[in-house]
PDB file of N, CA and C in Angstrom:
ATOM      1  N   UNK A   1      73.500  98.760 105.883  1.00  0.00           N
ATOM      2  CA  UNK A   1      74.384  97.728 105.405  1.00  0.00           C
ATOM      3  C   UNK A   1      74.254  96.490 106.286  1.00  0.00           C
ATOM      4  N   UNK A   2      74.321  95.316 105.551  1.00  0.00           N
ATOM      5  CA  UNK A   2      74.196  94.103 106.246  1.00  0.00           C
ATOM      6  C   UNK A   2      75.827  93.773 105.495  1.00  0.00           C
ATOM      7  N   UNK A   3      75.917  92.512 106.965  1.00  0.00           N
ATOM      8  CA  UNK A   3      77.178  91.667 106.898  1.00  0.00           C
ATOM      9  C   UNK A   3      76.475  90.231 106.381  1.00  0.00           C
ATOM     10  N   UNK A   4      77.083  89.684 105.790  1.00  0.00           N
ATOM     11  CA  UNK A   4      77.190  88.728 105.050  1.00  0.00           C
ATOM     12  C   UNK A   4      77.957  87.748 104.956  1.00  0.00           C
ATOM     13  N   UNK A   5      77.536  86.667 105.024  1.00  0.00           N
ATOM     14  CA  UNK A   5      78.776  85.232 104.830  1.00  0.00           C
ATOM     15  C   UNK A   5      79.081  84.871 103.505  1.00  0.00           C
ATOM     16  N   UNK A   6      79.354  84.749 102.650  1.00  0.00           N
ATOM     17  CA  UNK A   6      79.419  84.268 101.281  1.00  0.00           C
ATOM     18  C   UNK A   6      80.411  83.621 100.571  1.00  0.00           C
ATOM     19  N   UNK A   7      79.606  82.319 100.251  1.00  0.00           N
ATOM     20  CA  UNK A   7      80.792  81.205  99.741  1.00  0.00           C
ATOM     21  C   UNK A   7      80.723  80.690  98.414  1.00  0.00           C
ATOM     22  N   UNK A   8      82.090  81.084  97.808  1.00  0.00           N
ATOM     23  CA  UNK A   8      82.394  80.967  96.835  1.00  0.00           C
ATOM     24  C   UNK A   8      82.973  79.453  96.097  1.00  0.00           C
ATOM     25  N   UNK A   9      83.177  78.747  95.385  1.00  0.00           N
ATOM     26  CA  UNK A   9      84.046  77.472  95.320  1.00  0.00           C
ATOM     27  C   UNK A   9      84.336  77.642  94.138  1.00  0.00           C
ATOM     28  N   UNK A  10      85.282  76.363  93.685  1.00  0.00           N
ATOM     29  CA  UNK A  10      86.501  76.981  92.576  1.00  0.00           C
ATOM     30  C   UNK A  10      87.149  75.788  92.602  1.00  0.00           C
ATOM     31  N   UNK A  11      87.915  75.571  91.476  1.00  0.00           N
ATOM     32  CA  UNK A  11      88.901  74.303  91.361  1.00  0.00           C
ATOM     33  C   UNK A  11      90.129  74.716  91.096  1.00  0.00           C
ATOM     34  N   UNK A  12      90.975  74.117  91.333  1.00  0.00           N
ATOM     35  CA  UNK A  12      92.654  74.363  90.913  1.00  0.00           C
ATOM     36  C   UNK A  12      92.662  73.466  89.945  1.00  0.00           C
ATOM     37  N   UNK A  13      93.364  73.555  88.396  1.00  0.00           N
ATOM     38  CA  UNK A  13      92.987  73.151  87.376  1.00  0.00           C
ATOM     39  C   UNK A  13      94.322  72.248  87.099  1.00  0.00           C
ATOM     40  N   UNK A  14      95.396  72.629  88.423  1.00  0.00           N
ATOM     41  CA  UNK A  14      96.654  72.209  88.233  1.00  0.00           C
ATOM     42  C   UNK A  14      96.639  71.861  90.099  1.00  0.00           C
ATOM     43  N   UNK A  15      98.090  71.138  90.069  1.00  0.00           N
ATOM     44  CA  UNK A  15      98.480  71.147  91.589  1.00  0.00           C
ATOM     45  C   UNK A  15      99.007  72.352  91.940  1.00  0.00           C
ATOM     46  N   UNK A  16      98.453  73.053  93.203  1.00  0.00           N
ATOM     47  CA  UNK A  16      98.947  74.217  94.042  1.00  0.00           C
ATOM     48  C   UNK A  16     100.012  74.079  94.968  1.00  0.00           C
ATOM     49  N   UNK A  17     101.043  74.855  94.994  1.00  0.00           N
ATOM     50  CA  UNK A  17     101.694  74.393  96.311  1.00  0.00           C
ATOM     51  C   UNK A  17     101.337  75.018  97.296  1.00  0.00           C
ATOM     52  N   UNK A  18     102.184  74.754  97.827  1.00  0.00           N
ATOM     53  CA  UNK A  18     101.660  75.535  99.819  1.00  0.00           C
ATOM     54  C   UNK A  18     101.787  76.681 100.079  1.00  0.00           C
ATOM     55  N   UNK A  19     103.228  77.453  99.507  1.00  0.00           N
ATOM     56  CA  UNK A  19     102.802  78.444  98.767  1.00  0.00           C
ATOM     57  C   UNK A  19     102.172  79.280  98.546  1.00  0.00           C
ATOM     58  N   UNK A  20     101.486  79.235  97.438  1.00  0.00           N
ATOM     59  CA  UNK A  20     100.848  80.243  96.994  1.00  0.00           C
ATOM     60  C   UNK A  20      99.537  79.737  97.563  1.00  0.00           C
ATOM     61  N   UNK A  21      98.820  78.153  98.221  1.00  0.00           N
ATOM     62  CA  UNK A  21      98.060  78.594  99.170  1.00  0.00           C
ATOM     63  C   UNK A  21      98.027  79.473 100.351  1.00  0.00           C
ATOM     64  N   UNK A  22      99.050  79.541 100.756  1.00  0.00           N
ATOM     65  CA  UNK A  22      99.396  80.129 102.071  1.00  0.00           C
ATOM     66  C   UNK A  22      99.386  82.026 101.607  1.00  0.00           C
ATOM     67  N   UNK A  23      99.458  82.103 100.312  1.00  0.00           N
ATOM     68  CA  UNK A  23      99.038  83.550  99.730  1.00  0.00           C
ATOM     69  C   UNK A  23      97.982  84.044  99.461  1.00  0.00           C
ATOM     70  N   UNK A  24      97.110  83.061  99.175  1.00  0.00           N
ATOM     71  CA  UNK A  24      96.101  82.975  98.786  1.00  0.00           C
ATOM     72  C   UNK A  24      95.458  83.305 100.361  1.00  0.00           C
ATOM     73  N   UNK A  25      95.596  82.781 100.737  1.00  0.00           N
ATOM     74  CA  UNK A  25      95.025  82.624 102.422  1.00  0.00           C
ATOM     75  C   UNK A  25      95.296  84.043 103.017  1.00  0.00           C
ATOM     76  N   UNK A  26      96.385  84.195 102.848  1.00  0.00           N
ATOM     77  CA  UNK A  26      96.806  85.659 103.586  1.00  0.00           C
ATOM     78  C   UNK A  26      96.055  87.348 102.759  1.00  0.00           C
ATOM     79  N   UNK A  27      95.846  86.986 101.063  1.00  0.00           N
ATOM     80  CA  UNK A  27      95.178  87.578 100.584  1.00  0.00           C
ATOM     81  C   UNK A  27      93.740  88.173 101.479  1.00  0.00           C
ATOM     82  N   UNK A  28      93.021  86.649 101.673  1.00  0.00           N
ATOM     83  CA  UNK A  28      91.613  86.745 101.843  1.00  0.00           C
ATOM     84  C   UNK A  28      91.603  86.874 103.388  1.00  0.00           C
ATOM     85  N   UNK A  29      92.569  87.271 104.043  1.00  0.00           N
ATOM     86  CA  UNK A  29      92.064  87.294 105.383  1.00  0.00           C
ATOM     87  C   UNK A  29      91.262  88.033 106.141  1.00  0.00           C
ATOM     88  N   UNK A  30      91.894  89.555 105.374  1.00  0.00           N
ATOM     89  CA  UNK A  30      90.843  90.973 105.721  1.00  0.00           C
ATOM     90  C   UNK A  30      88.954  90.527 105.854  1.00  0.00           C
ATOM     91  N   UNK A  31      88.608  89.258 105.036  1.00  0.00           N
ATOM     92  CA  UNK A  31      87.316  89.105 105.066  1.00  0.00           C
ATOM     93  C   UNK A  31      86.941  87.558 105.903  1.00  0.00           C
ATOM     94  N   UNK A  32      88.078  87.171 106.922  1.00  0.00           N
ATOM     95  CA  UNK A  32      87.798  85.804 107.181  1.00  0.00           C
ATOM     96  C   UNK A  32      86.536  85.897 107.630  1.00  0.00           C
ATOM     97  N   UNK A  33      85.369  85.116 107.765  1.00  0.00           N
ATOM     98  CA  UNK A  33      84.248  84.853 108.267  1.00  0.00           C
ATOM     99  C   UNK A  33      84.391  84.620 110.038  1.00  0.00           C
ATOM    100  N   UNK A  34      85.488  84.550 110.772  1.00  0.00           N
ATOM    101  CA  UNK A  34      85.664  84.418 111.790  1.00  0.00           C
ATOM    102  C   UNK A  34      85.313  85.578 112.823  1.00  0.00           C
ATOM    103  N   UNK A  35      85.273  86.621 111.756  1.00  0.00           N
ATOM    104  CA  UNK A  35      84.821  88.418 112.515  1.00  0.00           C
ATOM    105  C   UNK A  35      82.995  88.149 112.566  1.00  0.00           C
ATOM    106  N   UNK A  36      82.562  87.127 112.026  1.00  0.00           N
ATOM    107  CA  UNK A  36      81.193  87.153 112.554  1.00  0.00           C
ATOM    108  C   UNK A  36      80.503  86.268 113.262  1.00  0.00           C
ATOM    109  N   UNK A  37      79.859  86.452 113.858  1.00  0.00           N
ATOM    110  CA  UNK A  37      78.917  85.476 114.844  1.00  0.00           C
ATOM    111  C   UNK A  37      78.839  84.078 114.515  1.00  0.00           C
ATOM    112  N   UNK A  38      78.551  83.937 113.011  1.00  0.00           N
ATOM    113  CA  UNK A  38      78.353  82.667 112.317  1.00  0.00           C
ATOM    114  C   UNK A  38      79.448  82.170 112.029  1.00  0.00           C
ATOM    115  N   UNK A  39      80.569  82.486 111.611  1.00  0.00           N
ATOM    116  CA  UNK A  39      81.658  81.903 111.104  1.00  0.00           C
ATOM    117  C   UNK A  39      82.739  81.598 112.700  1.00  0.00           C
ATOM    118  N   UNK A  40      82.480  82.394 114.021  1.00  0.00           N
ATOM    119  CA  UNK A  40      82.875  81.695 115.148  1.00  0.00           C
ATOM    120  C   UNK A  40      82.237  80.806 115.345  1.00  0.00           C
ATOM    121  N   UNK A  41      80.702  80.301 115.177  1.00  0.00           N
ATOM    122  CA  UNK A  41      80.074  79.216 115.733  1.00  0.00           C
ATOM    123  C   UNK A  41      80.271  77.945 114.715  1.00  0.00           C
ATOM    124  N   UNK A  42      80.668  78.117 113.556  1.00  0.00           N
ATOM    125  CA  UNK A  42      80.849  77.345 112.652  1.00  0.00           C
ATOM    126  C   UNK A  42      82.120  76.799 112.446  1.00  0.00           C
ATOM    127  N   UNK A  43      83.156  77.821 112.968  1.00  0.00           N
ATOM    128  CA  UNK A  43      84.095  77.930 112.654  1.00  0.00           C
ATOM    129  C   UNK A  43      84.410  77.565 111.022  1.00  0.00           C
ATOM    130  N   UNK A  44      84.062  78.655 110.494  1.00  0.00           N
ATOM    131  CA  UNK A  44      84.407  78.919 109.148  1.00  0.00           C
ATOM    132  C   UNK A  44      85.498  79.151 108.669  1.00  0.00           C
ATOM    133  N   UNK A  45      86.330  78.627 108.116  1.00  0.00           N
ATOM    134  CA  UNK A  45      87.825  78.759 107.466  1.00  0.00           C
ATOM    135  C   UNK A  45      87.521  79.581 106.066  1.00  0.00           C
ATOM    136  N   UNK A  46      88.180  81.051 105.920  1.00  0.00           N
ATOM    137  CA  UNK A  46      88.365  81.446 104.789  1.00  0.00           C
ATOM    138  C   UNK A  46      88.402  80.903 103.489  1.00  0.00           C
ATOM    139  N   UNK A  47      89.505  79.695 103.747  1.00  0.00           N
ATOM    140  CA  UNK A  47      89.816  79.240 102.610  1.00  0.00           C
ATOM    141  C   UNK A  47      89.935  77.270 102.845  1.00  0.00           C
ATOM    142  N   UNK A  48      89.322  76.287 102.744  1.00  0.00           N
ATOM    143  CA  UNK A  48      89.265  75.261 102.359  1.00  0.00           C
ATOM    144  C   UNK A  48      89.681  74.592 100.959  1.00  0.00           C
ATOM    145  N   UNK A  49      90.785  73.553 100.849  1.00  0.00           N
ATOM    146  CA  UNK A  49      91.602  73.087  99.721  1.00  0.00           C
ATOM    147  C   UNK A  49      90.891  71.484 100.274  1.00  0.00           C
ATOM    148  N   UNK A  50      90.304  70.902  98.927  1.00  0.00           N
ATOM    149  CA  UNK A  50      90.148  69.318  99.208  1.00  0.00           C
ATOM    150  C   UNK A  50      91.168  68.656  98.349  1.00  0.00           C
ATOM    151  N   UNK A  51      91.069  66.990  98.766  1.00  0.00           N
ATOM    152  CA  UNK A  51      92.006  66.460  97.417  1.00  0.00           C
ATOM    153  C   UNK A  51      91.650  66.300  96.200  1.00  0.00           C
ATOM    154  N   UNK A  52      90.794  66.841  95.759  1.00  0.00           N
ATOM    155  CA  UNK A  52      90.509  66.523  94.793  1.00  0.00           C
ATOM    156  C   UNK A  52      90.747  67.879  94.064  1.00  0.00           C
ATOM    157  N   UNK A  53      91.540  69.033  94.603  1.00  0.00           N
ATOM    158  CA  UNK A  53      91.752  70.093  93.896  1.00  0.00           C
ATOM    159  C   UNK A  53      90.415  71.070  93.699  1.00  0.00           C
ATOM    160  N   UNK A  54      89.547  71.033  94.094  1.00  0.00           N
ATOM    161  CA  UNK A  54      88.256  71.669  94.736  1.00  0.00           C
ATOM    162  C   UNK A  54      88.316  72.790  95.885  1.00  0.00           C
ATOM    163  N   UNK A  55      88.333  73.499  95.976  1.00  0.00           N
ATOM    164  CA  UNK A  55      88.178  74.591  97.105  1.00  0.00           C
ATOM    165  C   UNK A  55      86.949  75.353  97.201  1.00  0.00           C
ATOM    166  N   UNK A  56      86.593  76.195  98.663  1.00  0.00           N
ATOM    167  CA  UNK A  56      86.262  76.176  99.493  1.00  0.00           C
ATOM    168  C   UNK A  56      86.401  78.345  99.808  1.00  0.00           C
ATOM    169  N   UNK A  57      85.936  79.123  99.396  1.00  0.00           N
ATOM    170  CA  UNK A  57      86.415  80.246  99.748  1.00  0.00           C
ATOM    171  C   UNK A  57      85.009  80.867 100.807  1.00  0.00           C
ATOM    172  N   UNK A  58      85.374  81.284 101.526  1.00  0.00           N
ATOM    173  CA  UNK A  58      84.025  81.979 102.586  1.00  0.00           C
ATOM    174  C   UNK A  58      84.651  83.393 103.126  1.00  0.00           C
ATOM    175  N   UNK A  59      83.570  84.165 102.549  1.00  0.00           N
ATOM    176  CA  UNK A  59      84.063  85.527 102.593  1.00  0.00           C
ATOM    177  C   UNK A  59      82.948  86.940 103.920  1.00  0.00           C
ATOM    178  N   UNK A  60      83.860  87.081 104.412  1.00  0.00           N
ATOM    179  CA  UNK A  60      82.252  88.340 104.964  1.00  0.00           C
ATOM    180  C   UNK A  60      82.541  89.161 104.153  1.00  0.00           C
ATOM    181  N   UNK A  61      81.448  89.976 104.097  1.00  0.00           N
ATOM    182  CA  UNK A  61      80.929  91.485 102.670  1.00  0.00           C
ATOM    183  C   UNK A  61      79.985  92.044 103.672  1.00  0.00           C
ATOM    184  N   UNK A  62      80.240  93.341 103.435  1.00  0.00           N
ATOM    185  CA  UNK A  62      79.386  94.212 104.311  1.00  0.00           C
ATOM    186  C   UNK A  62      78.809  94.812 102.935  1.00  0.00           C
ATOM    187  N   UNK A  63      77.106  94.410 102.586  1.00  0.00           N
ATOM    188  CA  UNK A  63      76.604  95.146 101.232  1.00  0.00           C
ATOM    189  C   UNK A  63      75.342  95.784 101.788  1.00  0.00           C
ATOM    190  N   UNK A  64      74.383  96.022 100.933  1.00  0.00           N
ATOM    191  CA  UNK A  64      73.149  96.515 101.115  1.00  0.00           C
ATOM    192  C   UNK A  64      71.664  95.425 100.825  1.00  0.00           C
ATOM    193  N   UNK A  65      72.489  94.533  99.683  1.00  0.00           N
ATOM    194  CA  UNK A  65      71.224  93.364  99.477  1.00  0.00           C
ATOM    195  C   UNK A  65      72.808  92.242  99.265  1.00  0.00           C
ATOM    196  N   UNK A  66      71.529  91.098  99.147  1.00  0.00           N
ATOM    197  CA  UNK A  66      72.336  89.871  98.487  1.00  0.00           C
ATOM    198  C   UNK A  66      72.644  89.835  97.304  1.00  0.00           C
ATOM    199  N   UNK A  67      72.712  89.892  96.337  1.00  0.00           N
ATOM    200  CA  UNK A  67      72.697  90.129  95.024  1.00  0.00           C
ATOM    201  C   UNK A  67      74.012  90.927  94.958  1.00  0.00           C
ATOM    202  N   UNK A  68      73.969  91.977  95.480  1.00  0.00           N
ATOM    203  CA  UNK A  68      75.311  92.981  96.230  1.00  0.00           C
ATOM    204  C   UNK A  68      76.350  92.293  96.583  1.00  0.00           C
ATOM    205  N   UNK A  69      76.464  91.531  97.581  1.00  0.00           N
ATOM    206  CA  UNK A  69      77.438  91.032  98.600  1.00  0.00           C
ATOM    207  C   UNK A  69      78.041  89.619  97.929  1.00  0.00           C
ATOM    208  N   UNK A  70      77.034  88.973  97.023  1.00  0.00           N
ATOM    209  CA  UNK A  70      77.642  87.929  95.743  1.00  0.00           C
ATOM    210  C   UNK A  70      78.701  88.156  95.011  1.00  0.00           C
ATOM    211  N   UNK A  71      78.282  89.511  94.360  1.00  0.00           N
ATOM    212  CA  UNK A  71      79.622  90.350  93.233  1.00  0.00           C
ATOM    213  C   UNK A  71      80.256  90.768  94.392  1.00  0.00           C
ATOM    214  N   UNK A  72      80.427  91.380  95.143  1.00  0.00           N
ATOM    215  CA  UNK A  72      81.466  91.949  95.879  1.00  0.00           C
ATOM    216  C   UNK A  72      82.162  90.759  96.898  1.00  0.00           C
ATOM    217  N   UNK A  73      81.582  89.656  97.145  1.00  0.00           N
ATOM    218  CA  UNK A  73      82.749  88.676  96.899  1.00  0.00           C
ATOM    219  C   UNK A  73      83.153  88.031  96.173  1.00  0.00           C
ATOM    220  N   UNK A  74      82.852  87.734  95.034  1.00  0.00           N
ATOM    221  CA  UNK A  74      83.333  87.543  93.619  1.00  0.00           C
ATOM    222  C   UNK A  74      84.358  87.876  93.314  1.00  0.00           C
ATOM    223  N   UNK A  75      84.202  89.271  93.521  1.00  0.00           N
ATOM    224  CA  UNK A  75      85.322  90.579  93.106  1.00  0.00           C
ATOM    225  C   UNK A  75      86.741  90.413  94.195  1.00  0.00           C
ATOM    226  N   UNK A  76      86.672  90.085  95.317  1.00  0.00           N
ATOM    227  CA  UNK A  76      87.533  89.865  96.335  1.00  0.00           C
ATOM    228  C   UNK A  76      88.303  88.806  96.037  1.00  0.00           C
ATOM    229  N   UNK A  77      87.303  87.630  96.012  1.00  0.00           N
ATOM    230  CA  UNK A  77      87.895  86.394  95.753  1.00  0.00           C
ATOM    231  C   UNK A  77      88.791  86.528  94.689  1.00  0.00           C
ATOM    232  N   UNK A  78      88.417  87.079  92.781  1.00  0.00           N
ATOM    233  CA  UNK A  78      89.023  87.112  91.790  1.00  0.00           C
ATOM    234  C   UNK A  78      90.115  87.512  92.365  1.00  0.00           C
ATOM    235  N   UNK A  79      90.283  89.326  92.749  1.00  0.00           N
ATOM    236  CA  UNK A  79      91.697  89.818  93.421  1.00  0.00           C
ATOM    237  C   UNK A  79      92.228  89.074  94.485  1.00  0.00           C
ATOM    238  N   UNK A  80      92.134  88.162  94.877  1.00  0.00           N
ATOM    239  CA  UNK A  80      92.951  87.419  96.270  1.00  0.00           C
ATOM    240  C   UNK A  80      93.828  85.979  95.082  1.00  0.00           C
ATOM    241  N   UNK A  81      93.076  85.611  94.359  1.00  0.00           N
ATOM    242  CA  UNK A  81      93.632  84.656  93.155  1.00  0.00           C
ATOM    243  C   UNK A  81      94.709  84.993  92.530  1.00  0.00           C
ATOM    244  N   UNK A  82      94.430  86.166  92.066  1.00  0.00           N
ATOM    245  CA  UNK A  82      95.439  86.722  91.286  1.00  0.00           C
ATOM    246  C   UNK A  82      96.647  87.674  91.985  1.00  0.00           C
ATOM    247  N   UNK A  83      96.376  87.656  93.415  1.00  0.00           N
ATOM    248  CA  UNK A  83      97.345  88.317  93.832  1.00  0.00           C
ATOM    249  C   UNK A  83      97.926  87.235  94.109  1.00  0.00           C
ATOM    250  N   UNK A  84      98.095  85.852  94.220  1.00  0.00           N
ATOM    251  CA  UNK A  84      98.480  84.694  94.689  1.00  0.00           C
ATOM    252  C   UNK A  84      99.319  84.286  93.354  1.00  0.00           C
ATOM    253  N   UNK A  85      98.900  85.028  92.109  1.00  0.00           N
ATOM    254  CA  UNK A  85      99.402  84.364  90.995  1.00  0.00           C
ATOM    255  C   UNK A  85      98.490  83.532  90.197  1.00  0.00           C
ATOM    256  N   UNK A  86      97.318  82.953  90.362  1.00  0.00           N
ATOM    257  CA  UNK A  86      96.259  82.710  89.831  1.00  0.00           C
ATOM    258  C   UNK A  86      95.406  83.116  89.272  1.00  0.00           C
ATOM    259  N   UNK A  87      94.983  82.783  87.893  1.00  0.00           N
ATOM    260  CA  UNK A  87      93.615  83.275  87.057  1.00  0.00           C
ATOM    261  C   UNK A  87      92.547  82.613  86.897  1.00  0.00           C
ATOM    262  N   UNK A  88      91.804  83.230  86.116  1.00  0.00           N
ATOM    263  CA  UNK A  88      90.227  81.847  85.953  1.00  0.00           C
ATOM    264  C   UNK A  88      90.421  80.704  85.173  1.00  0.00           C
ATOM    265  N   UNK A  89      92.052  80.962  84.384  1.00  0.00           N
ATOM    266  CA  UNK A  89      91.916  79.568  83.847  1.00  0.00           C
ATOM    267  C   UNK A  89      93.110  78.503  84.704  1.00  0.00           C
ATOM    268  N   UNK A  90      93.560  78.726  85.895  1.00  0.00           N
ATOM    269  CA  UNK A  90      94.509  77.884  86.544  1.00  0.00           C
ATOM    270  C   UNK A  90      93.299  77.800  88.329  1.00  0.00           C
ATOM    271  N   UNK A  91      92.334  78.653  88.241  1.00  0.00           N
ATOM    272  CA  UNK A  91      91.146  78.574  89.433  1.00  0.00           C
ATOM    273  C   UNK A  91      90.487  79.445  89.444  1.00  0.00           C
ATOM    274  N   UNK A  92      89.665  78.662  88.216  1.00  0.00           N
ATOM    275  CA  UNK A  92      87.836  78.859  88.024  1.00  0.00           C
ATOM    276  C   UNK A  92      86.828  78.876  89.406  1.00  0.00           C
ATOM    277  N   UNK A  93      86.075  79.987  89.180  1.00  0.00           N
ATOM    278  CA  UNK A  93      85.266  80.041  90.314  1.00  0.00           C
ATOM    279  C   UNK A  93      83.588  79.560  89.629  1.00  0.00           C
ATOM    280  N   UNK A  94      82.983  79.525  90.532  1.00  0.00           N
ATOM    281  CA  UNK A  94      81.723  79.073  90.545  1.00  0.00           C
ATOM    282  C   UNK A  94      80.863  79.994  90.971  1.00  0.00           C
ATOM    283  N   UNK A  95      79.426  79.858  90.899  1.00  0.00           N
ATOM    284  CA  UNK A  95      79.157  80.946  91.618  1.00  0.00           C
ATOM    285  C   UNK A  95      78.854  81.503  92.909  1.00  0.00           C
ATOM    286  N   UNK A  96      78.877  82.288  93.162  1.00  0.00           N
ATOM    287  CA  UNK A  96      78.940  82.888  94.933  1.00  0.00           C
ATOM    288  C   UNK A  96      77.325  82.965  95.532  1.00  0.00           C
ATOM    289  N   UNK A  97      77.602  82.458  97.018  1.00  0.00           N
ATOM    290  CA  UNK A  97      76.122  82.176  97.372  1.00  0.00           C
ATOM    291  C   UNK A  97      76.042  82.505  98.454  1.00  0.00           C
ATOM    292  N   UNK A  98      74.848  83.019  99.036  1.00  0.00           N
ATOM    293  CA  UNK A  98      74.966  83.217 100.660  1.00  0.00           C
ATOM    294  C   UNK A  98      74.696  82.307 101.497  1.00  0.00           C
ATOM    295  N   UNK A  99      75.558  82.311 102.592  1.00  0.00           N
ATOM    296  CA  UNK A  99      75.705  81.404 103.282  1.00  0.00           C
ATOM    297  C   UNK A  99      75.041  81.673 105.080  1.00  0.00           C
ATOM    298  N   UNK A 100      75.150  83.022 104.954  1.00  0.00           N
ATOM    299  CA  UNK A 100      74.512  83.364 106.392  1.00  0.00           C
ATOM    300  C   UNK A 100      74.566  84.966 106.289  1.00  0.00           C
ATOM    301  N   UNK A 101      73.907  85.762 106.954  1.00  0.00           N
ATOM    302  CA  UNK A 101      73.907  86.707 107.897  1.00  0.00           C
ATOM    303  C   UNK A 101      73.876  86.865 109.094  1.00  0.00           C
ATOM    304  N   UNK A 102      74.753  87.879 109.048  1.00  0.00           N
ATOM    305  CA  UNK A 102      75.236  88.012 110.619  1.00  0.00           C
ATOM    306  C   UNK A 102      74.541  88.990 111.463  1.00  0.00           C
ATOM    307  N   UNK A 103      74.002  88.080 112.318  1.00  0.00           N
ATOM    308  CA  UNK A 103      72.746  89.238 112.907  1.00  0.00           C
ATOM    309  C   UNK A 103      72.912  89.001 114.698  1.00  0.00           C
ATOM    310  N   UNK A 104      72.949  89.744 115.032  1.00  0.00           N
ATOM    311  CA  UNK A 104      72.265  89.824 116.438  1.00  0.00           C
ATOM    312  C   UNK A 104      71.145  89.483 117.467  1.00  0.00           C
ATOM    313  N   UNK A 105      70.462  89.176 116.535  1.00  0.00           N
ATOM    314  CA  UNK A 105      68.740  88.575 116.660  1.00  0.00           C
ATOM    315  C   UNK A 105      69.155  87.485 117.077  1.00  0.00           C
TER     316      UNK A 105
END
């Protein structure tokens, strides 16, 4: 199994409050990118909100390939939305991409 960085983006189709960002946030924390090498040197924020209602999700996934660790943050992200109270039609996602591995090398 490889660890994985993977970033997702998405729009809020409405105004969010603080709220259910702040749920949203607490959702996705189990995977902040901050548990890996890359996301301390980057300092990677889980979750990024712009003004323009655009966001920002960065997830670690522990998978076997990339292709893997895409859907399985996909899948995280969807459940962290909707545990916040959000669906795909109030924050549509885009698709998920890798952003780094976390390696030791």
């Amino acid at each position: 199994m490889t660890t994985y960085v993977i970033t997702v983006p998405g729009t809020f189709t409405d105004t969010i409050e603080t709220r259910t960002r702040a749920e949203l946030a607490r959702a996705l924390r189990h995977a902040d990118p901050h548990r890996t090498q890359m996301g301390n040197e980057e300092d990677l924020d889980v979750l990024t909100v712009n003004e323009d209602n655009t966001f920002t999700i960065r997830l670690t996934v522990e998978a076997d390939s990339g292709p893997h660790a895409e859907q399985d943050a996909r899948e995280l992200a969807d459940s962290a939305l909707r545990a916040a109270g959000l669906d795909v039609t109030t924050a549509p996602l885009g698709p998920a991409v890798i952003t780094g591995i976390d390696s030791e090398i």
